[in-house]
PDB file of N, CA and C in Angstrom:
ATOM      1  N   UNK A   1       0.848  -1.168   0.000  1.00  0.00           N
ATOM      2  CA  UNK A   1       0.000   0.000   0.000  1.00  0.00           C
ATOM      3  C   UNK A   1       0.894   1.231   0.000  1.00  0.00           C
ATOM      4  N   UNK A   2       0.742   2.329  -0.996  1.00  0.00           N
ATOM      5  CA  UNK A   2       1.628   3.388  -0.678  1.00  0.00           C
ATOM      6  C   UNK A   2       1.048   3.857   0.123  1.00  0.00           C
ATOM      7  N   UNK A   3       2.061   5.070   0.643  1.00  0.00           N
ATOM      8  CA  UNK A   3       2.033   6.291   1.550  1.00  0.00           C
ATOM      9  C   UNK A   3       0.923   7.306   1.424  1.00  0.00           C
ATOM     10  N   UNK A   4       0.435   7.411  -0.026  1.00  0.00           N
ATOM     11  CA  UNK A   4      -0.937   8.354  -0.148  1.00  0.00           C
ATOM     12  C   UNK A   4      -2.182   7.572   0.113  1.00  0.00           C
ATOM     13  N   UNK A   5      -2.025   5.922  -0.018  1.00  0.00           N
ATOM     14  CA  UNK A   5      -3.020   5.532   0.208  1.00  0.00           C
ATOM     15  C   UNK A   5      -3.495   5.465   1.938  1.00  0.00           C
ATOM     16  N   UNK A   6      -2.496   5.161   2.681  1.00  0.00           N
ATOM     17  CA  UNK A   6      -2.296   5.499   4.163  1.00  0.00           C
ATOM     18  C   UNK A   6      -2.835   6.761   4.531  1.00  0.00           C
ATOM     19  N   UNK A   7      -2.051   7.569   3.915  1.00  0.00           N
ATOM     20  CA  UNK A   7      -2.337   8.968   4.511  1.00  0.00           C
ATOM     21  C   UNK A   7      -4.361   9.245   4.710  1.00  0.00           C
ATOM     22  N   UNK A   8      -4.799   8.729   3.534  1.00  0.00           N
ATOM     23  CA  UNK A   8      -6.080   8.444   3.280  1.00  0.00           C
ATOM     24  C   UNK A   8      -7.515   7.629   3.945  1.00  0.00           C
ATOM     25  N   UNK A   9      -6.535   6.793   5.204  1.00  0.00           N
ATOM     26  CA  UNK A   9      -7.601   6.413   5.944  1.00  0.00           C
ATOM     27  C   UNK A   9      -7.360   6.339   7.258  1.00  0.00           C
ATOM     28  N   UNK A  10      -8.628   6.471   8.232  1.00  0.00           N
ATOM     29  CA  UNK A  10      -8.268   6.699   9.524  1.00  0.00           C
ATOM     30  C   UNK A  10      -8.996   5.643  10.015  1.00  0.00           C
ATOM     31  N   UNK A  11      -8.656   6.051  11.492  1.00  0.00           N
ATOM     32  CA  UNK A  11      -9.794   4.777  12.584  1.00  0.00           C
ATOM     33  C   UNK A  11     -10.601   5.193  13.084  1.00  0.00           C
ATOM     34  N   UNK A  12     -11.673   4.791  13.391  1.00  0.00           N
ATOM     35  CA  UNK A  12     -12.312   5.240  14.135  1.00  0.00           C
ATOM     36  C   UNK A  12     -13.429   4.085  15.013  1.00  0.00           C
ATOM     37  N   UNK A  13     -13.142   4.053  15.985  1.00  0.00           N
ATOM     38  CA  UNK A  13     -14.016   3.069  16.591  1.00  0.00           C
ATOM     39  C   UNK A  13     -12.973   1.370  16.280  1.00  0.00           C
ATOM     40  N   UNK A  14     -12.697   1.309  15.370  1.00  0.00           N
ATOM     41  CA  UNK A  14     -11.725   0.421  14.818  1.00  0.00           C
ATOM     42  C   UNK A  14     -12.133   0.282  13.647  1.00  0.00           C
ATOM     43  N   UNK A  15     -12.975   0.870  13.002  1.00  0.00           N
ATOM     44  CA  UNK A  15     -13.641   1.010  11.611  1.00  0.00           C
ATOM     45  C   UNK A  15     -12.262   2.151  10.854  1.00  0.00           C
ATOM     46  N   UNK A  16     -11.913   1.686   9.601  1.00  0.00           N
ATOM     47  CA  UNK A  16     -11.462   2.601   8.314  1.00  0.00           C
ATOM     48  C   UNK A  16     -12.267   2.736   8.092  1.00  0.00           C
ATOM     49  N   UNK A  17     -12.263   4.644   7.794  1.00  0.00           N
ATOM     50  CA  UNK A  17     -13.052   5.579   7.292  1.00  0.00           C
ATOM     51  C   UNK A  17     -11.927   6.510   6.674  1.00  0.00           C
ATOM     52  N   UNK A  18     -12.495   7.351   5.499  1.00  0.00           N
ATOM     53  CA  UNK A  18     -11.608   8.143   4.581  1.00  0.00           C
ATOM     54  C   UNK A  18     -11.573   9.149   5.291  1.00  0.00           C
ATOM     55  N   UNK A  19     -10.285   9.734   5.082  1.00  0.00           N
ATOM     56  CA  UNK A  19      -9.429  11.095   5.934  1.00  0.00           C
ATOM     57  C   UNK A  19      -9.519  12.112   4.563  1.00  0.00           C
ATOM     58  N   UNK A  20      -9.926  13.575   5.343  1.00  0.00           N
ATOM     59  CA  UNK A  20     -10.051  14.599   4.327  1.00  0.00           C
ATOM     60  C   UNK A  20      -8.558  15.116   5.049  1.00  0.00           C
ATOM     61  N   UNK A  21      -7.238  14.860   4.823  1.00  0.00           N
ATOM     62  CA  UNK A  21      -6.085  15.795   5.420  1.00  0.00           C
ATOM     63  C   UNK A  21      -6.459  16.958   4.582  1.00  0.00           C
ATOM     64  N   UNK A  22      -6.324  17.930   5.491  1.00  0.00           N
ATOM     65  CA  UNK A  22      -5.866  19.431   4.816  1.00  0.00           C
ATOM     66  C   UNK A  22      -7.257  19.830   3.796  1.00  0.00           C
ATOM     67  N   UNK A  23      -8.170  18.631   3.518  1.00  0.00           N
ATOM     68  CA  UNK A  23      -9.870  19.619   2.780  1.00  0.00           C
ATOM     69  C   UNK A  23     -10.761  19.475   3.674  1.00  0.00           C
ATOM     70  N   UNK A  24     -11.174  20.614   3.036  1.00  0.00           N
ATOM     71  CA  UNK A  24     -12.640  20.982   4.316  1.00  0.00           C
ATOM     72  C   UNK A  24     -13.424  19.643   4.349  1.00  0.00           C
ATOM     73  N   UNK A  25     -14.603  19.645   5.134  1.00  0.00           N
ATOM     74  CA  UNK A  25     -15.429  19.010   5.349  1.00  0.00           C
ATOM     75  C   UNK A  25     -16.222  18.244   3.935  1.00  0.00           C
ATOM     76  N   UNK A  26     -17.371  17.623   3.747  1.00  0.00           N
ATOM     77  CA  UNK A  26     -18.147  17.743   2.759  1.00  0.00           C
ATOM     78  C   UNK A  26     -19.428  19.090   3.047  1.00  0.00           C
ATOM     79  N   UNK A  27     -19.657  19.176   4.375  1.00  0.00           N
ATOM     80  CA  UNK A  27     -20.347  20.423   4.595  1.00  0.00           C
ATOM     81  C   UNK A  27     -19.481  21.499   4.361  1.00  0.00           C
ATOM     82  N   UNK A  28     -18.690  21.775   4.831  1.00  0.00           N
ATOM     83  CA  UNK A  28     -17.797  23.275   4.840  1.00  0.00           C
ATOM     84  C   UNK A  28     -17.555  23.641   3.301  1.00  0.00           C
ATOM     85  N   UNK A  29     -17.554  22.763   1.999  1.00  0.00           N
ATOM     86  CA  UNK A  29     -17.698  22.606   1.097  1.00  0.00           C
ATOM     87  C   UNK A  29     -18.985  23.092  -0.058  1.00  0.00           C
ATOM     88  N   UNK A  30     -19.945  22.825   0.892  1.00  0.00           N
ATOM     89  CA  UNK A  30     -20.928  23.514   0.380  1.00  0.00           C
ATOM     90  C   UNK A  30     -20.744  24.821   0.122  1.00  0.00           C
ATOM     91  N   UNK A  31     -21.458  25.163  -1.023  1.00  0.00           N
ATOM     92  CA  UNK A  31     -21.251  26.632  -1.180  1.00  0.00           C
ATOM     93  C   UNK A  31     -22.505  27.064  -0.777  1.00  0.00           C
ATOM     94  N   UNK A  32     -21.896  28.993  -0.182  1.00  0.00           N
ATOM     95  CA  UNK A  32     -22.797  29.272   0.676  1.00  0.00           C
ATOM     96  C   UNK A  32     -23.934  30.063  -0.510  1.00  0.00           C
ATOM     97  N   UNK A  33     -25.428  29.966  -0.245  1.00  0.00           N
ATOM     98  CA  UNK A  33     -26.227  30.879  -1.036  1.00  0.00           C
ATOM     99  C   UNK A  33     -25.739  32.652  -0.982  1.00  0.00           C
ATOM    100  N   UNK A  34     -25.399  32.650  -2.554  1.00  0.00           N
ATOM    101  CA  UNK A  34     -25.889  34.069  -2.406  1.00  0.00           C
ATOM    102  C   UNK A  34     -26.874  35.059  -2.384  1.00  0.00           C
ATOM    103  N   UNK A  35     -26.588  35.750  -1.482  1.00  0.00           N
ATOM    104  CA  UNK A  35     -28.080  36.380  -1.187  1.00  0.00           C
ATOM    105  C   UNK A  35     -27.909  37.654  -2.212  1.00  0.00           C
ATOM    106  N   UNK A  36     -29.541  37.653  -2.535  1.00  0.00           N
ATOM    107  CA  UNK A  36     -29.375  39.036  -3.359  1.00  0.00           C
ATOM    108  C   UNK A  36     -29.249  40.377  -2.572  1.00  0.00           C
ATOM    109  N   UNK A  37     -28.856  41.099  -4.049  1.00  0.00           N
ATOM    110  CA  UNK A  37     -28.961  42.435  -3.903  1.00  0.00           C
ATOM    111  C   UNK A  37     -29.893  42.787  -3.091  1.00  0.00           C
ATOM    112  N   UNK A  38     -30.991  42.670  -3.362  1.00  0.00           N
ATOM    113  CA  UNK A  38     -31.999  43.403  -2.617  1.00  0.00           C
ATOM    114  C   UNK A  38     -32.769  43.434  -1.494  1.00  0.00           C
ATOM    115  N   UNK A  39     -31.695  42.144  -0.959  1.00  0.00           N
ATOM    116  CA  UNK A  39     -31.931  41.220   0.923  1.00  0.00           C
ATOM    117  C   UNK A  39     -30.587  41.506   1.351  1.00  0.00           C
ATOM    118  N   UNK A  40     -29.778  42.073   1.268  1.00  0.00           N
ATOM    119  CA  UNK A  40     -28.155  41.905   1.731  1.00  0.00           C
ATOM    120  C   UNK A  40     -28.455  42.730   2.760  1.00  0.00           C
ATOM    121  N   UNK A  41     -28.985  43.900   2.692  1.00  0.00           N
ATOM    122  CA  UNK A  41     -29.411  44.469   4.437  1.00  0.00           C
ATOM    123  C   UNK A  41     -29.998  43.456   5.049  1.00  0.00           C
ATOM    124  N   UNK A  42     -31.375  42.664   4.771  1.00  0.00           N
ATOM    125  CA  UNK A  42     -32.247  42.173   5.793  1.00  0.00           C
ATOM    126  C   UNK A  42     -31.359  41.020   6.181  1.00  0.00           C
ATOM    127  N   UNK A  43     -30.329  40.438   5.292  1.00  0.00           N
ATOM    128  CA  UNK A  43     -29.159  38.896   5.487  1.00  0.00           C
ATOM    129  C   UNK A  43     -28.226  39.631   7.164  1.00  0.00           C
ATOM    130  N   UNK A  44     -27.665  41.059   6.559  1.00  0.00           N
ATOM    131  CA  UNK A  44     -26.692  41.030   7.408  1.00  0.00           C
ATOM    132  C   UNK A  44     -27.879  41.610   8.604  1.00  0.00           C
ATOM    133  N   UNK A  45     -28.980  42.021   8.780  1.00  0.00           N
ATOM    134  CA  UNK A  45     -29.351  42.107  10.139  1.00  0.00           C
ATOM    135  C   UNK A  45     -29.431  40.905  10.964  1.00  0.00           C
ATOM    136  N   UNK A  46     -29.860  39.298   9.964  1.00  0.00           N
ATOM    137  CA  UNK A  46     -29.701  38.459  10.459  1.00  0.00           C
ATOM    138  C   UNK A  46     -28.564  37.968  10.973  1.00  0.00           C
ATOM    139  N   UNK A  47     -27.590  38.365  10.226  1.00  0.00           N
ATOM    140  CA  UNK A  47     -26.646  37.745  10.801  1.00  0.00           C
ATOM    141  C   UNK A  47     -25.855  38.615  12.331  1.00  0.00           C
ATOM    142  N   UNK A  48     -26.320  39.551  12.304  1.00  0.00           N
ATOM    143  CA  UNK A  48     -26.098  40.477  13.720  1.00  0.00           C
ATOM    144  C   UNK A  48     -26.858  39.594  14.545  1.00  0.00           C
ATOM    145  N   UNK A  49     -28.177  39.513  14.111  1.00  0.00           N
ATOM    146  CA  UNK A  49     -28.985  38.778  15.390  1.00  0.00           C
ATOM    147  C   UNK A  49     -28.402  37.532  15.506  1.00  0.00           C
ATOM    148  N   UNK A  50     -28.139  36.675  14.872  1.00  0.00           N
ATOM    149  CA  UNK A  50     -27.746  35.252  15.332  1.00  0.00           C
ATOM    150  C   UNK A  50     -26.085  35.607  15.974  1.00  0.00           C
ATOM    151  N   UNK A  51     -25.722  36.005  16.196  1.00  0.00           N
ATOM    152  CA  UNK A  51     -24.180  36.770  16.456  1.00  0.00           C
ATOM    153  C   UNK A  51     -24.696  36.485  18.047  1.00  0.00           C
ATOM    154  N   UNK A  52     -25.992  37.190  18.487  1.00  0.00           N
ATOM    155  CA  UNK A  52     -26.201  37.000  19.709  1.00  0.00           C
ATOM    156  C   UNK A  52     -26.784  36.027  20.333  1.00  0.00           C
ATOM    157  N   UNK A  53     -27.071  34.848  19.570  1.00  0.00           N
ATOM    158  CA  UNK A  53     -27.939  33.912  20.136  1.00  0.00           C
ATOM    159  C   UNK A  53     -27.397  32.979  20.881  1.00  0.00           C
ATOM    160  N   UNK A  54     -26.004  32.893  21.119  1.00  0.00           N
ATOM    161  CA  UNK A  54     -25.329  32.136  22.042  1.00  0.00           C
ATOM    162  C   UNK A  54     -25.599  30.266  21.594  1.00  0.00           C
ATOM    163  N   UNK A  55     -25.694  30.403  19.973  1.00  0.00           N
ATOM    164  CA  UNK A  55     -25.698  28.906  19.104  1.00  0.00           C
ATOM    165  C   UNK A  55     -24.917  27.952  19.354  1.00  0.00           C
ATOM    166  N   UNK A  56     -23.404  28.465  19.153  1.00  0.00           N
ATOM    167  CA  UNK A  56     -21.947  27.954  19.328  1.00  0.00           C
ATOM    168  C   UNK A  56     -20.955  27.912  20.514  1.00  0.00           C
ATOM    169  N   UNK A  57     -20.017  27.397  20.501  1.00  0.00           N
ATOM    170  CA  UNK A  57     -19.094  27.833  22.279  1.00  0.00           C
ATOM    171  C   UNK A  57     -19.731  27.283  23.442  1.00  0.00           C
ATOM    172  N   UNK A  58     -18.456  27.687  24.457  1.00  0.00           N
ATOM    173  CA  UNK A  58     -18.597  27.780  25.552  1.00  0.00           C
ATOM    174  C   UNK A  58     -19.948  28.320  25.813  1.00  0.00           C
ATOM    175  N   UNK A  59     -20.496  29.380  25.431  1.00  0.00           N
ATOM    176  CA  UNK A  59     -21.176  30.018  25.926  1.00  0.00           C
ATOM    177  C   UNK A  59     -23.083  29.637  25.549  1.00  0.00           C
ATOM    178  N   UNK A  60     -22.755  28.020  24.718  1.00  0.00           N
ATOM    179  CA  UNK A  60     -23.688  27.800  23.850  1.00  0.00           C
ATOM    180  C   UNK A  60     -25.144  27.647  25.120  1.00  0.00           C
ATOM    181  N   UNK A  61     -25.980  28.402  24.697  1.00  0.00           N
ATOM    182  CA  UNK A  61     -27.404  27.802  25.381  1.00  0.00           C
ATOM    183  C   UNK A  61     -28.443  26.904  24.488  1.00  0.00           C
ATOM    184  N   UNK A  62     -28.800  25.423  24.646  1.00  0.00           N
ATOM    185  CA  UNK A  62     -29.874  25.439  24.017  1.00  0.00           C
ATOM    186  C   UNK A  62     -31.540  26.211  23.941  1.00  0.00           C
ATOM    187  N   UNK A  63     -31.805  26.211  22.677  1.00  0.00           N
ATOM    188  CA  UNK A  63     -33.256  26.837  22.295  1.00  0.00           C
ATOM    189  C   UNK A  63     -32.997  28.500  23.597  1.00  0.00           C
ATOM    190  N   UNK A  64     -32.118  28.590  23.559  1.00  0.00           N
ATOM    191  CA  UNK A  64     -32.030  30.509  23.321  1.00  0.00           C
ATOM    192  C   UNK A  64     -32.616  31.305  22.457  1.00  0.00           C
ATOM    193  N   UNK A  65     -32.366  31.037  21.398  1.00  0.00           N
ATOM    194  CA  UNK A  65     -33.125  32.065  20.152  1.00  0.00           C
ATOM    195  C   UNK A  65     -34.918  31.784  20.325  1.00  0.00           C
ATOM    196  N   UNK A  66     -35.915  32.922  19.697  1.00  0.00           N
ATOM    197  CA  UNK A  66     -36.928  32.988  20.018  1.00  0.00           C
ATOM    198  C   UNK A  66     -37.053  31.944  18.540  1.00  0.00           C
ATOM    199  N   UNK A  67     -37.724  31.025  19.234  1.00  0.00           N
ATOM    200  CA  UNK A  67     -38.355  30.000  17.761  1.00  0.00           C
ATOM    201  C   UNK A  67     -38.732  30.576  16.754  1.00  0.00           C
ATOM    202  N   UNK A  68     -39.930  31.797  16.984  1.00  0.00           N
ATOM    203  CA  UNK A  68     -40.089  32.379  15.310  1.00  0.00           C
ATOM    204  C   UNK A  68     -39.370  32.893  15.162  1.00  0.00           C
ATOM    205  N   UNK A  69     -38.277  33.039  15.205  1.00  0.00           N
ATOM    206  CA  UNK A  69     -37.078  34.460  14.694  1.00  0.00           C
ATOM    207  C   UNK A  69     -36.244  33.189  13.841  1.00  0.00           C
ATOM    208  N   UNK A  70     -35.888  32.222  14.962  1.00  0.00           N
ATOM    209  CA  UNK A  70     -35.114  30.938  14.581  1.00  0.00           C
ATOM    210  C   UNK A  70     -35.021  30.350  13.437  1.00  0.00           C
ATOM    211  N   UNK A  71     -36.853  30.284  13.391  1.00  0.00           N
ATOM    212  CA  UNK A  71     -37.531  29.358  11.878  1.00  0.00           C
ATOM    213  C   UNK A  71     -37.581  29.995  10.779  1.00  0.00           C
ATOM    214  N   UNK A  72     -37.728  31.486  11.428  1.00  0.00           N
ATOM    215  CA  UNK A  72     -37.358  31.683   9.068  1.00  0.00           C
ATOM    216  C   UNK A  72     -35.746  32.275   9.329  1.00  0.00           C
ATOM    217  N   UNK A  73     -34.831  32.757  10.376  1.00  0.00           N
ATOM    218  CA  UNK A  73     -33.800  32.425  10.301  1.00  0.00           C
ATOM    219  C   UNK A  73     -33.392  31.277   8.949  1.00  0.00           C
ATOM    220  N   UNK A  74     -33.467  30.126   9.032  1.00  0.00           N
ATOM    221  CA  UNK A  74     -33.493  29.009   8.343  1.00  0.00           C
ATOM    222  C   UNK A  74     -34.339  28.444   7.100  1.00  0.00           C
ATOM    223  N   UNK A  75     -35.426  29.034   7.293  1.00  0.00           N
ATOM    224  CA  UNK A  75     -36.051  28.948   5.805  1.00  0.00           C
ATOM    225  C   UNK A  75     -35.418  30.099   5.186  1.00  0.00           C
ATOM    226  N   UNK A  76     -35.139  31.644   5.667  1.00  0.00           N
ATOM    227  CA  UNK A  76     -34.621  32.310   4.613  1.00  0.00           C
ATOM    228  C   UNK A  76     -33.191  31.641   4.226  1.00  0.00           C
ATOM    229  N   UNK A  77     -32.171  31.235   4.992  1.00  0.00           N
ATOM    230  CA  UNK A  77     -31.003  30.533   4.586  1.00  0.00           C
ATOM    231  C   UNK A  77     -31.512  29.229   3.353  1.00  0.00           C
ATOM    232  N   UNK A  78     -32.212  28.361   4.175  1.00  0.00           N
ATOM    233  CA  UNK A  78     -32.408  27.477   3.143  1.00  0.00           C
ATOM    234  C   UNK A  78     -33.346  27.923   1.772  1.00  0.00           C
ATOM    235  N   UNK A  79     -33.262  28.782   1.732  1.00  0.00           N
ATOM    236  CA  UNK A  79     -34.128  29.352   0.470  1.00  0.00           C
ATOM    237  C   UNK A  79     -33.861  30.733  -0.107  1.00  0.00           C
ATOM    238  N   UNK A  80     -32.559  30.693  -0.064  1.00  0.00           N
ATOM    239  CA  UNK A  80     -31.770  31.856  -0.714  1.00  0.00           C
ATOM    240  C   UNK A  80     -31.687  32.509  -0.645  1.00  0.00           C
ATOM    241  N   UNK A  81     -32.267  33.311   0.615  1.00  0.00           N
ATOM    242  CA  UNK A  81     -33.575  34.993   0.678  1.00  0.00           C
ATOM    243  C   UNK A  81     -33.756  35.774  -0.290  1.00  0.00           C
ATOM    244  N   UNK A  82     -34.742  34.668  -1.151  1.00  0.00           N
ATOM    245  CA  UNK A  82     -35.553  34.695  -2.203  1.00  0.00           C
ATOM    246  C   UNK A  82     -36.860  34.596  -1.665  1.00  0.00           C
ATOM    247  N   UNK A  83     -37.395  33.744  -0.812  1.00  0.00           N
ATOM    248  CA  UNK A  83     -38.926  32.613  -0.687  1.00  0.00           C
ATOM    249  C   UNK A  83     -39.525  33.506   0.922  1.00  0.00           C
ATOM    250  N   UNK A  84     -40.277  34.164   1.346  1.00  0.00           N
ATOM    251  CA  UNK A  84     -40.857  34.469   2.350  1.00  0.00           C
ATOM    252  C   UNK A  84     -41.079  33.622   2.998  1.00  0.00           C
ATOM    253  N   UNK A  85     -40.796  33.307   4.534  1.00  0.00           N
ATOM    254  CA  UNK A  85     -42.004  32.044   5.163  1.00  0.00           C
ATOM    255  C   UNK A  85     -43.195  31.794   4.558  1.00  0.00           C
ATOM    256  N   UNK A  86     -43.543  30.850   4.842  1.00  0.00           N
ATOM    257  CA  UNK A  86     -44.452  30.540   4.834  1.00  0.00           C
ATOM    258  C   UNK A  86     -45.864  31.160   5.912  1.00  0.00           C
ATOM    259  N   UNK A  87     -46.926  31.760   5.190  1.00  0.00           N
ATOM    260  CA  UNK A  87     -47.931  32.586   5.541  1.00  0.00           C
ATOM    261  C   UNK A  87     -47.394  34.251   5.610  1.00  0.00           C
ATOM    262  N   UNK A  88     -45.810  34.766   5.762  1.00  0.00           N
ATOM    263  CA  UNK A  88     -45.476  35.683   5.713  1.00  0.00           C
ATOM    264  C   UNK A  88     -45.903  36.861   3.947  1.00  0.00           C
ATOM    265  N   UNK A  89     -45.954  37.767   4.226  1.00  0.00           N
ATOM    266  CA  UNK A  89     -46.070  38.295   3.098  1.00  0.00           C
ATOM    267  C   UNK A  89     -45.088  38.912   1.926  1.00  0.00           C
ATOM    268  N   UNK A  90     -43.589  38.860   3.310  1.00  0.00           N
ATOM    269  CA  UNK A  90     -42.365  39.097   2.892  1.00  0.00           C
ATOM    270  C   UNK A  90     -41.514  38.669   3.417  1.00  0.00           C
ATOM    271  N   UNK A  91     -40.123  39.045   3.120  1.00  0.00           N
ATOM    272  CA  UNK A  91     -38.337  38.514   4.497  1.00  0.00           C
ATOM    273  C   UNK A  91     -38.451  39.461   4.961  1.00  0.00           C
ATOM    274  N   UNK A  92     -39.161  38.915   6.455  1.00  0.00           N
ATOM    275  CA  UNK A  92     -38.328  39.880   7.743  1.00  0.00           C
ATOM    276  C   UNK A  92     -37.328  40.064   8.081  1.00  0.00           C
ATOM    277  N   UNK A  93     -36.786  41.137   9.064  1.00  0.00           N
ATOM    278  CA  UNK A  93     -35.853  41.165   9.373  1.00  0.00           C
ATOM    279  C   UNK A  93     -36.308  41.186  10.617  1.00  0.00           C
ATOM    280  N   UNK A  94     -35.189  40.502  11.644  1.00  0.00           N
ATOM    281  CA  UNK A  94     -35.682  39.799  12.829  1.00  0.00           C
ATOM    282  C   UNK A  94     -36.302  40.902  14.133  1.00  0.00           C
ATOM    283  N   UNK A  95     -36.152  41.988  14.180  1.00  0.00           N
ATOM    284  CA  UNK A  95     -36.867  42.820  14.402  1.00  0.00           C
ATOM    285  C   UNK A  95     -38.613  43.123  13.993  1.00  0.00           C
ATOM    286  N   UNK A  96     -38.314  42.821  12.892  1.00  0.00           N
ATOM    287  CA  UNK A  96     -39.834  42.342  12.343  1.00  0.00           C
ATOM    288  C   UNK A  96     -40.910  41.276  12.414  1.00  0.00           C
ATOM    289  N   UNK A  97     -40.138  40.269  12.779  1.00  0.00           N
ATOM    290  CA  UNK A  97     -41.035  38.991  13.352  1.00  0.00           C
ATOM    291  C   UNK A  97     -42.258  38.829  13.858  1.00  0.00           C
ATOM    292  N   UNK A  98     -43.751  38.574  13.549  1.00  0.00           N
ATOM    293  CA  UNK A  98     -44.291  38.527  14.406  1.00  0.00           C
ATOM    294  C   UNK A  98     -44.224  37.490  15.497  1.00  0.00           C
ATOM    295  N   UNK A  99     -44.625  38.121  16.506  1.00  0.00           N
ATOM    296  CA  UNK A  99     -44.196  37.161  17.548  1.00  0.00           C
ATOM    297  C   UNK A  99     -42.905  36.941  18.190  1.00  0.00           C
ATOM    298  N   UNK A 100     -41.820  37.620  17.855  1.00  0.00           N
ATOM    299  CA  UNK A 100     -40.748  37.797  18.086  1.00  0.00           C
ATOM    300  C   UNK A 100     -40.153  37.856  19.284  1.00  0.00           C
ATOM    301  N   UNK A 101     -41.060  38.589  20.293  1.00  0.00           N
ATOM    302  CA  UNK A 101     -40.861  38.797  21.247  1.00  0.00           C
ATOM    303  C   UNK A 101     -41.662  39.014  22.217  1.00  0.00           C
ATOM    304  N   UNK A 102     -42.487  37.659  21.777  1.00  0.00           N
ATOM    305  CA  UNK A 102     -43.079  36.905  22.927  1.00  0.00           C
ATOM    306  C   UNK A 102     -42.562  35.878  23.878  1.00  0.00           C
ATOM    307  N   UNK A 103     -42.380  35.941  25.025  1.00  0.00           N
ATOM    308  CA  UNK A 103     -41.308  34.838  25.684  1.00  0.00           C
ATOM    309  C   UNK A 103     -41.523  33.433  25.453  1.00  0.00           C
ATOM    310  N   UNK A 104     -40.526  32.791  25.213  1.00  0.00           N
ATOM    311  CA  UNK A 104     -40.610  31.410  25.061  1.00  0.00           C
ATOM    312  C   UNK A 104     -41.125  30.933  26.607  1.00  0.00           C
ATOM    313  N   UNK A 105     -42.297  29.237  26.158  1.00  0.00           N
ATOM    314  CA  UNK A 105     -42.218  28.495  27.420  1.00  0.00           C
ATOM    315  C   UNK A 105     -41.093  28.218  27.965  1.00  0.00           C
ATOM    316  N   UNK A 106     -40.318  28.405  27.270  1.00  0.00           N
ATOM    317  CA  UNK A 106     -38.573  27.432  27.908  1.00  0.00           C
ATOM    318  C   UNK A 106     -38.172  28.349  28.926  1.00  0.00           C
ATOM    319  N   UNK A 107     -38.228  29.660  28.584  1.00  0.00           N
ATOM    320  CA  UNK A 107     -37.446  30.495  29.233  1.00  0.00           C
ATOM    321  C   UNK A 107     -38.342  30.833  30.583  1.00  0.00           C
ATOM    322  N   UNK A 108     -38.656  29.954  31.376  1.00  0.00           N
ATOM    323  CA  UNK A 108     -38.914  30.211  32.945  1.00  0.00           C
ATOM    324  C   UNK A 108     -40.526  29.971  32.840  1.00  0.00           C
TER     325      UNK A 108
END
């Protein structure tokens, strides 16, 4: 077996599985949607707000973010911020949400 073929697989559990040395992920790979022109304000307000939602880290809380802010968070990502929620009439910007800032059951 050569040396590139080695380099190429790892252990895990005691299972060989293929090693990405040095390439991204198959996710990190994905390319990210571009958002249009004419959502690039309402994208980057989102992305201010999720900045604060404490998603990632040390500092991660689960279900922190207010669910409706959360859910088209993610439908606008998964849908290019092109596609409005669903029943919405347009892309909010998370300030705009209805319901936004109504307290979650979770939170106390």
């Amino acid at each position: 077996m050569s040396s590139a073929n080695t380099r190429s697989v790892c252990r895990r559990g005691g299972a060989a599985i293929r090693c990405n040395y040095g390439q991204p992920s198959p996710a990190a790979r994905t390319q990210k949607a571009e958002v249009p022109a004419n959502q690039t304000a309402t994208a980057a307000a989102w992305q201010t707000w999720l900045g604060k939602q404490h998603t990632t880290g040390k500092g991660a809380i689960a279900d922190y973010a207010n669910p409706e802010q959360m859910n088209r968070y993610t439908w606008y990502q998964a849908h290019g911020w092109k596609v409005p929620y669903p029943g919405d009439p347009v892309i909010y910007t998370p300030a705009r949400v209805p319901g936004a800032y109504i307290p979650s059951a979770d939170n106390g």
